[in-house]
Protein backbone atom coordinates (compact mmCIF):
# COMPACT_ATOMS: atom_id res chain seq x y z
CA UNK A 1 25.08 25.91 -3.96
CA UNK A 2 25.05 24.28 -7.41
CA UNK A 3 21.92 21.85 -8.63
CA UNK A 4 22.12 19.68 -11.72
CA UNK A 5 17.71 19.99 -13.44
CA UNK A 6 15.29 17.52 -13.11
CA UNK A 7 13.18 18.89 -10.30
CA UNK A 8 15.98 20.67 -8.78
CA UNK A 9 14.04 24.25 -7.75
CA UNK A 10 15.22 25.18 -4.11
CA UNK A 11 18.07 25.04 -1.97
CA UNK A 12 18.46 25.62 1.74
CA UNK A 13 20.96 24.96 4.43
CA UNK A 14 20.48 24.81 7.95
CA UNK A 15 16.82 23.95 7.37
CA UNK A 16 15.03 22.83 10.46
CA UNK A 17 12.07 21.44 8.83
CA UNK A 18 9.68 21.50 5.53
CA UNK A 19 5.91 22.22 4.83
CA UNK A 20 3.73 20.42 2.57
CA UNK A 21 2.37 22.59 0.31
CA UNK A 22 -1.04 22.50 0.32
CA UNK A 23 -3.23 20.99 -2.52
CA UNK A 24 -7.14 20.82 -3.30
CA UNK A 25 -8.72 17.27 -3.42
CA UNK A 26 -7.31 16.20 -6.86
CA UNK A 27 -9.45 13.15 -7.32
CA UNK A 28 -12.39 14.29 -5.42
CA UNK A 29 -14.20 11.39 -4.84
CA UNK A 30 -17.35 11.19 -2.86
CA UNK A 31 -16.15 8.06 -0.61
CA UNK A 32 -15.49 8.69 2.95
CA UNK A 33 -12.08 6.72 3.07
CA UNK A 34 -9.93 6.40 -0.53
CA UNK A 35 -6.91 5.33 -1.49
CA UNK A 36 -4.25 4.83 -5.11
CA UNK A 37 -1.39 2.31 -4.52
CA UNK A 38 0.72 1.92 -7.36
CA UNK A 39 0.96 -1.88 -7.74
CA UNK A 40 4.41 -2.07 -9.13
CA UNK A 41 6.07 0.11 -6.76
CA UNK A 42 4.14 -0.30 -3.27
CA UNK A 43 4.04 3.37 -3.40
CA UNK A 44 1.01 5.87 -2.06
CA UNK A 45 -0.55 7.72 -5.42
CA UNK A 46 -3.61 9.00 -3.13
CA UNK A 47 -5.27 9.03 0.19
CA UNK A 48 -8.26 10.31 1.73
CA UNK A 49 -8.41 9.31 5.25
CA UNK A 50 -6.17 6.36 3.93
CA UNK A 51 -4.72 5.65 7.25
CA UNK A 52 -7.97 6.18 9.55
CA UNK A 53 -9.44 2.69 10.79
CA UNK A 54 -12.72 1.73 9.25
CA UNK A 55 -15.36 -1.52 9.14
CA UNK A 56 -13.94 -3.19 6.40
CA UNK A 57 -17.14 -5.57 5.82
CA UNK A 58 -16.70 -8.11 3.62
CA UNK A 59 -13.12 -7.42 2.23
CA UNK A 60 -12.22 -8.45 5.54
CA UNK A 61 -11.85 -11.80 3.49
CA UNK A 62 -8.71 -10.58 1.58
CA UNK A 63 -6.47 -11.47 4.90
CA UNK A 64 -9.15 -14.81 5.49
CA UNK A 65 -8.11 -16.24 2.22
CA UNK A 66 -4.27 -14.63 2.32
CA UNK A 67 -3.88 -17.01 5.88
CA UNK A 68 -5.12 -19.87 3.88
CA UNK A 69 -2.74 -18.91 1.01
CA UNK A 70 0.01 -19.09 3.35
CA UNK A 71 -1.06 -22.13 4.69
CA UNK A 72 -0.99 -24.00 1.08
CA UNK A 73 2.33 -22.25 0.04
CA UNK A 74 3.96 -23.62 3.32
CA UNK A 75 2.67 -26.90 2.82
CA UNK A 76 -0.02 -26.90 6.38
CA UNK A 77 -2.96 -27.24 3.70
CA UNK A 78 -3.45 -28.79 0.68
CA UNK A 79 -5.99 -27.87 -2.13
CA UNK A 80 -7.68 -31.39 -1.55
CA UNK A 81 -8.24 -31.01 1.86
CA UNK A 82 -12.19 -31.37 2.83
CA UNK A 83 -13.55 -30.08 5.62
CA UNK A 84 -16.99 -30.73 7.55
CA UNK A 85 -19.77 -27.48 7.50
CA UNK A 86 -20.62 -27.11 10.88
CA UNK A 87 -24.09 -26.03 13.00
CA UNK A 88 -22.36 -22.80 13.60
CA UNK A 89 -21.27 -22.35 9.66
CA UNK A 90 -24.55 -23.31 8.58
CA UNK A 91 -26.67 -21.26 10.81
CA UNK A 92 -24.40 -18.04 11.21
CA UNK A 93 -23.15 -18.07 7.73
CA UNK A 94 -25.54 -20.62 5.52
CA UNK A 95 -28.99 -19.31 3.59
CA UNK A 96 -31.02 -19.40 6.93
CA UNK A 97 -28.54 -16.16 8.35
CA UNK A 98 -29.85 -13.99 5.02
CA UNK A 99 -26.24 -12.72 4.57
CA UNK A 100 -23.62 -13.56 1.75
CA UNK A 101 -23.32 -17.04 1.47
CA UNK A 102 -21.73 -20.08 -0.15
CA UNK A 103 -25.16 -22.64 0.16
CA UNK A 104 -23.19 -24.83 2.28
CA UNK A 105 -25.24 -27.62 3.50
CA UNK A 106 -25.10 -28.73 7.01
CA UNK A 107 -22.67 -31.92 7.65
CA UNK A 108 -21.15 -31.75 3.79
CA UNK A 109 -17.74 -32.15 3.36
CA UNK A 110 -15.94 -29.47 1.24
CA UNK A 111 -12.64 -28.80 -0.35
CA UNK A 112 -10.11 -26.10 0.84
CA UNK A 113 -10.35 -25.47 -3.45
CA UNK A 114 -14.30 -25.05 -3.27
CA UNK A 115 -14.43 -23.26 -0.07
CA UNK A 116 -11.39 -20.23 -1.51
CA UNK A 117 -14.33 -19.59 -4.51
CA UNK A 118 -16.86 -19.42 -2.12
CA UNK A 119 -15.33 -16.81 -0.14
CA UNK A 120 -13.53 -15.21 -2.94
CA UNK A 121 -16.03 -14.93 -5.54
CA UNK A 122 -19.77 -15.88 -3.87
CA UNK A 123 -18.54 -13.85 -0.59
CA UNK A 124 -19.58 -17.02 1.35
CA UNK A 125 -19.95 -16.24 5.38
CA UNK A 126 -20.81 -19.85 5.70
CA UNK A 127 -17.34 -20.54 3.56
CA UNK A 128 -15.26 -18.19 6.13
CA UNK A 129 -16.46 -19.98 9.21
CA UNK A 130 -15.78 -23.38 7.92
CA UNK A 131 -12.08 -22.73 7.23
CA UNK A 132 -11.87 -20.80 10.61
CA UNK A 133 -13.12 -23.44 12.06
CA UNK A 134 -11.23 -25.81 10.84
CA UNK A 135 -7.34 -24.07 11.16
CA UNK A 136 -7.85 -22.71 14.51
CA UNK A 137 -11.22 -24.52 16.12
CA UNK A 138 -13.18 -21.13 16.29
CA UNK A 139 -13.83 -17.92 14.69
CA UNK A 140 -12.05 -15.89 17.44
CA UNK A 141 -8.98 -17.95 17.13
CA UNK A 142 -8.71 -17.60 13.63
CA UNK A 143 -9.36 -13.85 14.14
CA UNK A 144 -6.52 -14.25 16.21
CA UNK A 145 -4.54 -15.22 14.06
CA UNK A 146 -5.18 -12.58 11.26
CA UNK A 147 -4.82 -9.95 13.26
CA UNK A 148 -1.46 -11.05 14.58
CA UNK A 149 -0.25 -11.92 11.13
CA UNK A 150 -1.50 -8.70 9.65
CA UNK A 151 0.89 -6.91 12.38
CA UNK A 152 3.65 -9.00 11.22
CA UNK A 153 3.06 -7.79 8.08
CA UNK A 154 3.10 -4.57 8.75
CA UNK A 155 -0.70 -3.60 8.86
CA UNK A 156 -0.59 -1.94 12.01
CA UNK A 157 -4.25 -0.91 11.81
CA UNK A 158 -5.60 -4.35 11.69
CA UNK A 159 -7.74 -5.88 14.32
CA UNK A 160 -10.19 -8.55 13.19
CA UNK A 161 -12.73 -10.02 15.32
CA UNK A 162 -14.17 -12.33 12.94
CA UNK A 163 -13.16 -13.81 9.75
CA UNK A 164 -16.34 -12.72 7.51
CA UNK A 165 -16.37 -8.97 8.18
CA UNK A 166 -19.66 -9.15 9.43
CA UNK A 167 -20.05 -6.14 12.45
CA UNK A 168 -18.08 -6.36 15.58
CA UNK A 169 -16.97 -3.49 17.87
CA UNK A 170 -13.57 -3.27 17.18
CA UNK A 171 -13.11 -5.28 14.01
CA UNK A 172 -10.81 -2.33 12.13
CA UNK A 173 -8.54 -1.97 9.37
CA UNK A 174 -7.35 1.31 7.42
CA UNK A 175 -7.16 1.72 3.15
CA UNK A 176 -3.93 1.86 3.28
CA UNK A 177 -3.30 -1.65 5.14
CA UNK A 178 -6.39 -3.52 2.84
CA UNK A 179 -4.60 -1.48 -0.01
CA UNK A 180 -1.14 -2.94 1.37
CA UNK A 181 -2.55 -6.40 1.74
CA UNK A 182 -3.79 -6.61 -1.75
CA UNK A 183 -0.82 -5.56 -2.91
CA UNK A 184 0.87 -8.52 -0.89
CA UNK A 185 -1.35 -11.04 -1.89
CA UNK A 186 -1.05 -10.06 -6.08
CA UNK A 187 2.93 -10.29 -5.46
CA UNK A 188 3.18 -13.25 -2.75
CA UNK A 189 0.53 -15.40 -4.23
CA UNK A 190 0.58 -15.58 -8.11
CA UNK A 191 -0.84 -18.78 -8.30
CA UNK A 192 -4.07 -18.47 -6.15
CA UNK A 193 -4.73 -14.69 -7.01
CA UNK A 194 -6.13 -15.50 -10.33
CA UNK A 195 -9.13 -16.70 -8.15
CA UNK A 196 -9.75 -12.86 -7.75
CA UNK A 197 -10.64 -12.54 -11.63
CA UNK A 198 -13.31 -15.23 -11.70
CA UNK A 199 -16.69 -13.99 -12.87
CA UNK A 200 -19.26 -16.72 -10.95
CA UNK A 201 -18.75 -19.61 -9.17
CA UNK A 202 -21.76 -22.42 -8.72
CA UNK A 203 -22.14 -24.46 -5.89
CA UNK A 204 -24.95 -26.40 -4.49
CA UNK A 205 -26.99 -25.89 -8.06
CA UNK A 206 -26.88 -22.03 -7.48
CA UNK A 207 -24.66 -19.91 -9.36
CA UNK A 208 -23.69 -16.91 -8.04
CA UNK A 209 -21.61 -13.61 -10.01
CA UNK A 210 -18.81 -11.95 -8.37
CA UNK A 211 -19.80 -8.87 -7.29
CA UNK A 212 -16.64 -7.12 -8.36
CA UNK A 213 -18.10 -4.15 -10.31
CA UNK A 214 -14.76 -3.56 -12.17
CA UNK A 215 -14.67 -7.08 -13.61
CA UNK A 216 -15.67 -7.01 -17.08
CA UNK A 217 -16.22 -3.21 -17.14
CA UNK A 218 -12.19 -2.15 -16.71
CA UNK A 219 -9.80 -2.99 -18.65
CA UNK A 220 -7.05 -5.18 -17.19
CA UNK A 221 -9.43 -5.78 -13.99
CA UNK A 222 -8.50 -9.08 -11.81
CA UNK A 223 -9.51 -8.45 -8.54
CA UNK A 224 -10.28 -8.15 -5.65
CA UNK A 225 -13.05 -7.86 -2.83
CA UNK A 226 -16.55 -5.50 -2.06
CA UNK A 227 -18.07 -4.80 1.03
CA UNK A 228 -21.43 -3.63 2.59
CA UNK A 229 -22.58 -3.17 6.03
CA UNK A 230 -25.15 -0.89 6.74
CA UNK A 231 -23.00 1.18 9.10
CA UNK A 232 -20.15 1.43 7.31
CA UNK A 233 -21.82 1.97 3.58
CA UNK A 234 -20.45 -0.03 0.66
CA UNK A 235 -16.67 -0.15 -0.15
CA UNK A 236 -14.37 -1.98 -2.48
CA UNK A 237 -10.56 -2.84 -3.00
CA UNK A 238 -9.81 -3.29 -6.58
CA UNK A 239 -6.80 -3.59 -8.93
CA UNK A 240 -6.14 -3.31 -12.56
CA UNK A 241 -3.39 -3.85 -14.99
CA UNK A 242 -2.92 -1.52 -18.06
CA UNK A 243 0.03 -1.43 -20.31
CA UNK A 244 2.30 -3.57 -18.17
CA UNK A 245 1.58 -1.18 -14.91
CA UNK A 246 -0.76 -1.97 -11.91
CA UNK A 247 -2.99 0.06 -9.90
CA UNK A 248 -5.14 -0.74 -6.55
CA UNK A 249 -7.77 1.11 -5.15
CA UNK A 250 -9.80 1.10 -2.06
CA UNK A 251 -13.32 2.93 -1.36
CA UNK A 252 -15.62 2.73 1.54
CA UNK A 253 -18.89 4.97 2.51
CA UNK A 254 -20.25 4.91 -0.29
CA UNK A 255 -24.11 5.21 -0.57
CA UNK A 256 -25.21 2.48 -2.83
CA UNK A 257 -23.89 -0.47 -5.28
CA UNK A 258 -24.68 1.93 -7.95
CA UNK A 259 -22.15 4.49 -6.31
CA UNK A 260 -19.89 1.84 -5.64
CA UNK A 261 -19.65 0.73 -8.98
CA UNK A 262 -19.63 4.27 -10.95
CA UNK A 263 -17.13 5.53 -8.56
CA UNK A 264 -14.95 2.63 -8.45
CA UNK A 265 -14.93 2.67 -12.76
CA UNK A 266 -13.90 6.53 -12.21
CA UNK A 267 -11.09 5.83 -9.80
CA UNK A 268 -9.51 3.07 -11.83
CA UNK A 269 -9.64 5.12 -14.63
CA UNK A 270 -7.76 8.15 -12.85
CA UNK A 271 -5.36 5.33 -10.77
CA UNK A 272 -4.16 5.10 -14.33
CA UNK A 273 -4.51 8.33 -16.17
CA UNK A 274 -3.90 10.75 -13.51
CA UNK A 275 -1.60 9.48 -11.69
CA UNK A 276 2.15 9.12 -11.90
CA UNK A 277 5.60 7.54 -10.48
CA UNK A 278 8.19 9.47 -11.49
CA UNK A 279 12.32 8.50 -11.03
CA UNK A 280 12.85 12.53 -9.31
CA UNK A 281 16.22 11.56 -8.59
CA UNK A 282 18.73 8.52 -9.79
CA UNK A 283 21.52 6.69 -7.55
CA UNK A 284 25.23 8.61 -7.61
CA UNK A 285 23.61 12.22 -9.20
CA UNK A 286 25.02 14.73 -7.84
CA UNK A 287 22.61 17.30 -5.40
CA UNK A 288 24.77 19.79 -5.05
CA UNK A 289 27.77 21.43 -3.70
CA UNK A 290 28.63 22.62 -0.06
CA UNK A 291 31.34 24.59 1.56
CA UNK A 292 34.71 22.74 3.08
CA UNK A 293 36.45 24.26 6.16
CA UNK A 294 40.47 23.16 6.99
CA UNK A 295 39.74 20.91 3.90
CA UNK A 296 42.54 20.86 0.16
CA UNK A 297 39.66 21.70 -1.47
CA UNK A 298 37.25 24.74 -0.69
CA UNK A 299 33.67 22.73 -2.00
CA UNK A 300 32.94 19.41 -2.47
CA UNK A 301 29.99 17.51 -4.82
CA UNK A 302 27.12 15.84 -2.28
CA UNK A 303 25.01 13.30 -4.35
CA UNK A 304 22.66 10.86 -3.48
CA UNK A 305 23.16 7.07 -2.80
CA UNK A 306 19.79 5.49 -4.05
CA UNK A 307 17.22 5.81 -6.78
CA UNK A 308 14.43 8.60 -5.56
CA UNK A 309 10.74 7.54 -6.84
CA UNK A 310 7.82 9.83 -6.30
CA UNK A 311 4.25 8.82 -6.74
CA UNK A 312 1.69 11.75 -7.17
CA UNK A 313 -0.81 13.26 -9.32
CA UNK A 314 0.08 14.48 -12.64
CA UNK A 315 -0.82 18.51 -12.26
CA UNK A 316 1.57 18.43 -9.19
CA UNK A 317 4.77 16.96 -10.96
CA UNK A 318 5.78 20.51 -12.24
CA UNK A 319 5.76 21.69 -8.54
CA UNK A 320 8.28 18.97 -7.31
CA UNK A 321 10.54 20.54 -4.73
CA UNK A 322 14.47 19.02 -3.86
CA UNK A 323 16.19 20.65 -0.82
CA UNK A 324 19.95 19.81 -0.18
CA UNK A 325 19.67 20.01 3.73
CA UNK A 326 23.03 20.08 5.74
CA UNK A 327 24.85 21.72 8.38
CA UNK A 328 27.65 23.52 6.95
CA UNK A 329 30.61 24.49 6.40
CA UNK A 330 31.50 20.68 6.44
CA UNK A 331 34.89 19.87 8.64
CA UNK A 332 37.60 18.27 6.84
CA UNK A 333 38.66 15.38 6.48
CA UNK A 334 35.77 14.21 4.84
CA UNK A 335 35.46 10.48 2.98
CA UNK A 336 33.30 9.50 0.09
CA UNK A 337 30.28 8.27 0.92
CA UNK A 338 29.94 10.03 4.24
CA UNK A 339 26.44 10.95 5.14
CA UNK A 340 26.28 14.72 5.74
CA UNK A 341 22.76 15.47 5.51
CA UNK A 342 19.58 14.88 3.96
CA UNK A 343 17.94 15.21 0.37
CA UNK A 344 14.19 16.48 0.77
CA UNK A 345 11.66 15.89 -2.04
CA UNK A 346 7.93 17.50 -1.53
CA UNK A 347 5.44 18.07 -4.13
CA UNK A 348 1.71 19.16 -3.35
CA UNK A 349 -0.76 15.95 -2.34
CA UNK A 350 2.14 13.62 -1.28
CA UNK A 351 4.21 13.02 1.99
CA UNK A 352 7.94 14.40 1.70
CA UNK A 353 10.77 11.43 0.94
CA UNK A 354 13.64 12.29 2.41
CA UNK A 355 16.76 10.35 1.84
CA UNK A 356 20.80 10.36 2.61
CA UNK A 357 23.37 13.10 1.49
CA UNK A 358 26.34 11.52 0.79
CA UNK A 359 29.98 12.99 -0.01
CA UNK A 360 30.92 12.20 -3.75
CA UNK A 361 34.58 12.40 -3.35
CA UNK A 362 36.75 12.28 -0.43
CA UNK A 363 38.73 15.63 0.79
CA UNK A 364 41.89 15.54 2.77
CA UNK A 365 42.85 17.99 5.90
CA UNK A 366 44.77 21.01 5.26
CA UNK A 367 48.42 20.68 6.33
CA UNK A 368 49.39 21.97 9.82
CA UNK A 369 51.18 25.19 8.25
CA UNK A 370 47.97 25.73 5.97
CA UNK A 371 45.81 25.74 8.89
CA UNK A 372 47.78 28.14 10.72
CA UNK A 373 47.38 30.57 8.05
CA UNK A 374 43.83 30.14 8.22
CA UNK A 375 44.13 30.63 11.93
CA UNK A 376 45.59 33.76 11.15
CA UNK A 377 43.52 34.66 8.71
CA UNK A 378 46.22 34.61 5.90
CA UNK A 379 44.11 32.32 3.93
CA UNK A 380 40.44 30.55 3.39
């Protein structure tokens, strides 16, 4: 078989099945759950027990304030809208409950603008159970509700039990889904991300700093969310832009806010310097070549239908492997743009892609007489 370069380095037909090739801890982080999302592609640069289920804390707000988003894009809220702090929001989430909270006093009235800083930037528990509240008449409802939209969405680890991340039994969510939903919420809501970025927010006379560590320290940081519980350590989802390309990262088990912050500054920095999307194959190239029976022409060209992106770390690019996998000889007649097998790109640290083997150009049968003398053996 015939390979054009550019990561073309094995071949195999008949192949049942491929092995990742193993690869040490390239980013070696000392968080118990990590992961790299390149923000421009949606594709996986990095994961450390990325798709395990963990206590998300506090950046269980990302999908509290992306239902709210949703809400004001489809019209069901309006920036403007005020709602009343409850006994429940004030006790369970206000200054009394001696978690993260917004100040709220009891019986205000506050906007749906007000209460997205409060929850965004001041981490507000008090802010959370107001707008819960108020969308679905309880905190389990709401919960409800993100949960079921986070399945929708494809975050098939979700299940939230509350909409402040504070501890529940089986309030869950993976890196890779809180990485996924940041992502989702930079792309789907433009105009209400840029609350992310904010530095403080005062309410109530007390002004509070956003506990992003990134902010201020990375370049290009905007967003988005820390955590802490005891039991689950302290975690963060962040994102960056640099030079027109995006990064997210998400950390959690992490000893301390000094950890927290060091390591998340160290991760950025490698989202961006050590790791890489690379085009491995483009739409139409041709693959390869494979062997026609009964057909006019003995070979014919396979290529591949669709642009081939793989995201990985930077030492493990030169050790990108392609395998043309078919059954073969092919049987002609065969039509261009027949699907005959699979294209199989691995590279150490990342999860194979495999995509469609197509025919380039279309081969006719042999004539009754020719295939009699290939019967016969008079001919190939």
């Amino acid at each position: 078989m015939r390979f054009l370069p550019a990561f073309f380095t094995a071949t195999s037909l008949l192949l049942s099945g491929t092995s990742l090739p193993a690869l040490a801890d390239a980013l070696n982080t000392k968080a118990d759950y990590a992961y790299i999302l390149d923000g421009d592609t949606g594709l996986s640069l990095y994961s450390k027990n990325g798709d395990e289920a963990f206590i998300p804390a506090s950046m269980t707000k990302i999908m509290t304030a992306y239902v709210v988003f949703e809400r004001l894009r489809d019209g069901r809220l309006s920036l403007d809208d005020e709602f009343v702090v409850s006994e429940t929001a004030w006790r369970e989430g206000g200054a009394a409950s001696g978690g993260s909270t917004m100040f709220l006093d009891l019986g205000s009235k506050v906007s749906v603008q007000d209460l997205l800083r409060g929850i965004i930037i001041q981490s507000g528990n008090d802010a959370c159970i107001v707008i819960a509240e108020a969308i679905s008449g309880s905190q389990e409802a709401f919960a409800e509700e993100m949960t079921r939209r986070a399945q929708e969405l494809g975050l098939k680890s979700a299940h939230f039990e509350n909409p402040t991340g504070l501890y529940s039994d089986n309030h869950r969510v993976s890196a890779a889904d809180l990485a996924k939903l940041a992502y989702l919420t930079i792309t789907e809501f433009p105009e209400y991300y840029d609350i992310y970025a904010e530095k403080e927010f005062t309410w109530n006379g007390i002004r509070q700093p956003n506990r992003n560590p990134l902010l201020g320290e990375v370049d290009g940081a905007d967003g988005l969310k820390t955590g802490h519980l005891e039991i689950s350590g302290y975690g963060l989802v962040g994102s960056a832009v640099r030079d027109g390309k995006r990064r997210i990262i998400v950390l959690n088990g992490l000893e301390s806010i000094a950890d927290r912050a060091s390591e998340a500054r160290r991760v950025m920095r490698a989202a961006f310097n050590d790791f890489k999307v690379v085009e491995v194959i483009q739409p139409d190239q041709i693959v390869g070549e494979a062997e026609v029976f009964l057909g006019t022409k003995k070979t014919v060209e396979l290529k591949a239908n669709e642009l081939v992106k793989a995201a990985l770390h930077s030492d493990a690019i030169r050790d990108i492997e392609v395998e043309l996998v078919y059954s073969g000889p092919l049987k002609a007649p065969l039509k261009a743009g027949d699907i005959v097998g699979q294209i199989v790109v691995t590279a150490p640290g990342m999860n194979e892609i495999v995509t469609p083997a197509v025919i380039a150009e279309s081969v006719e049968r042999k004539n009754l007489f020719e295939r009699a003398l290939v019967g016969l053996g008079l001919t190939g």
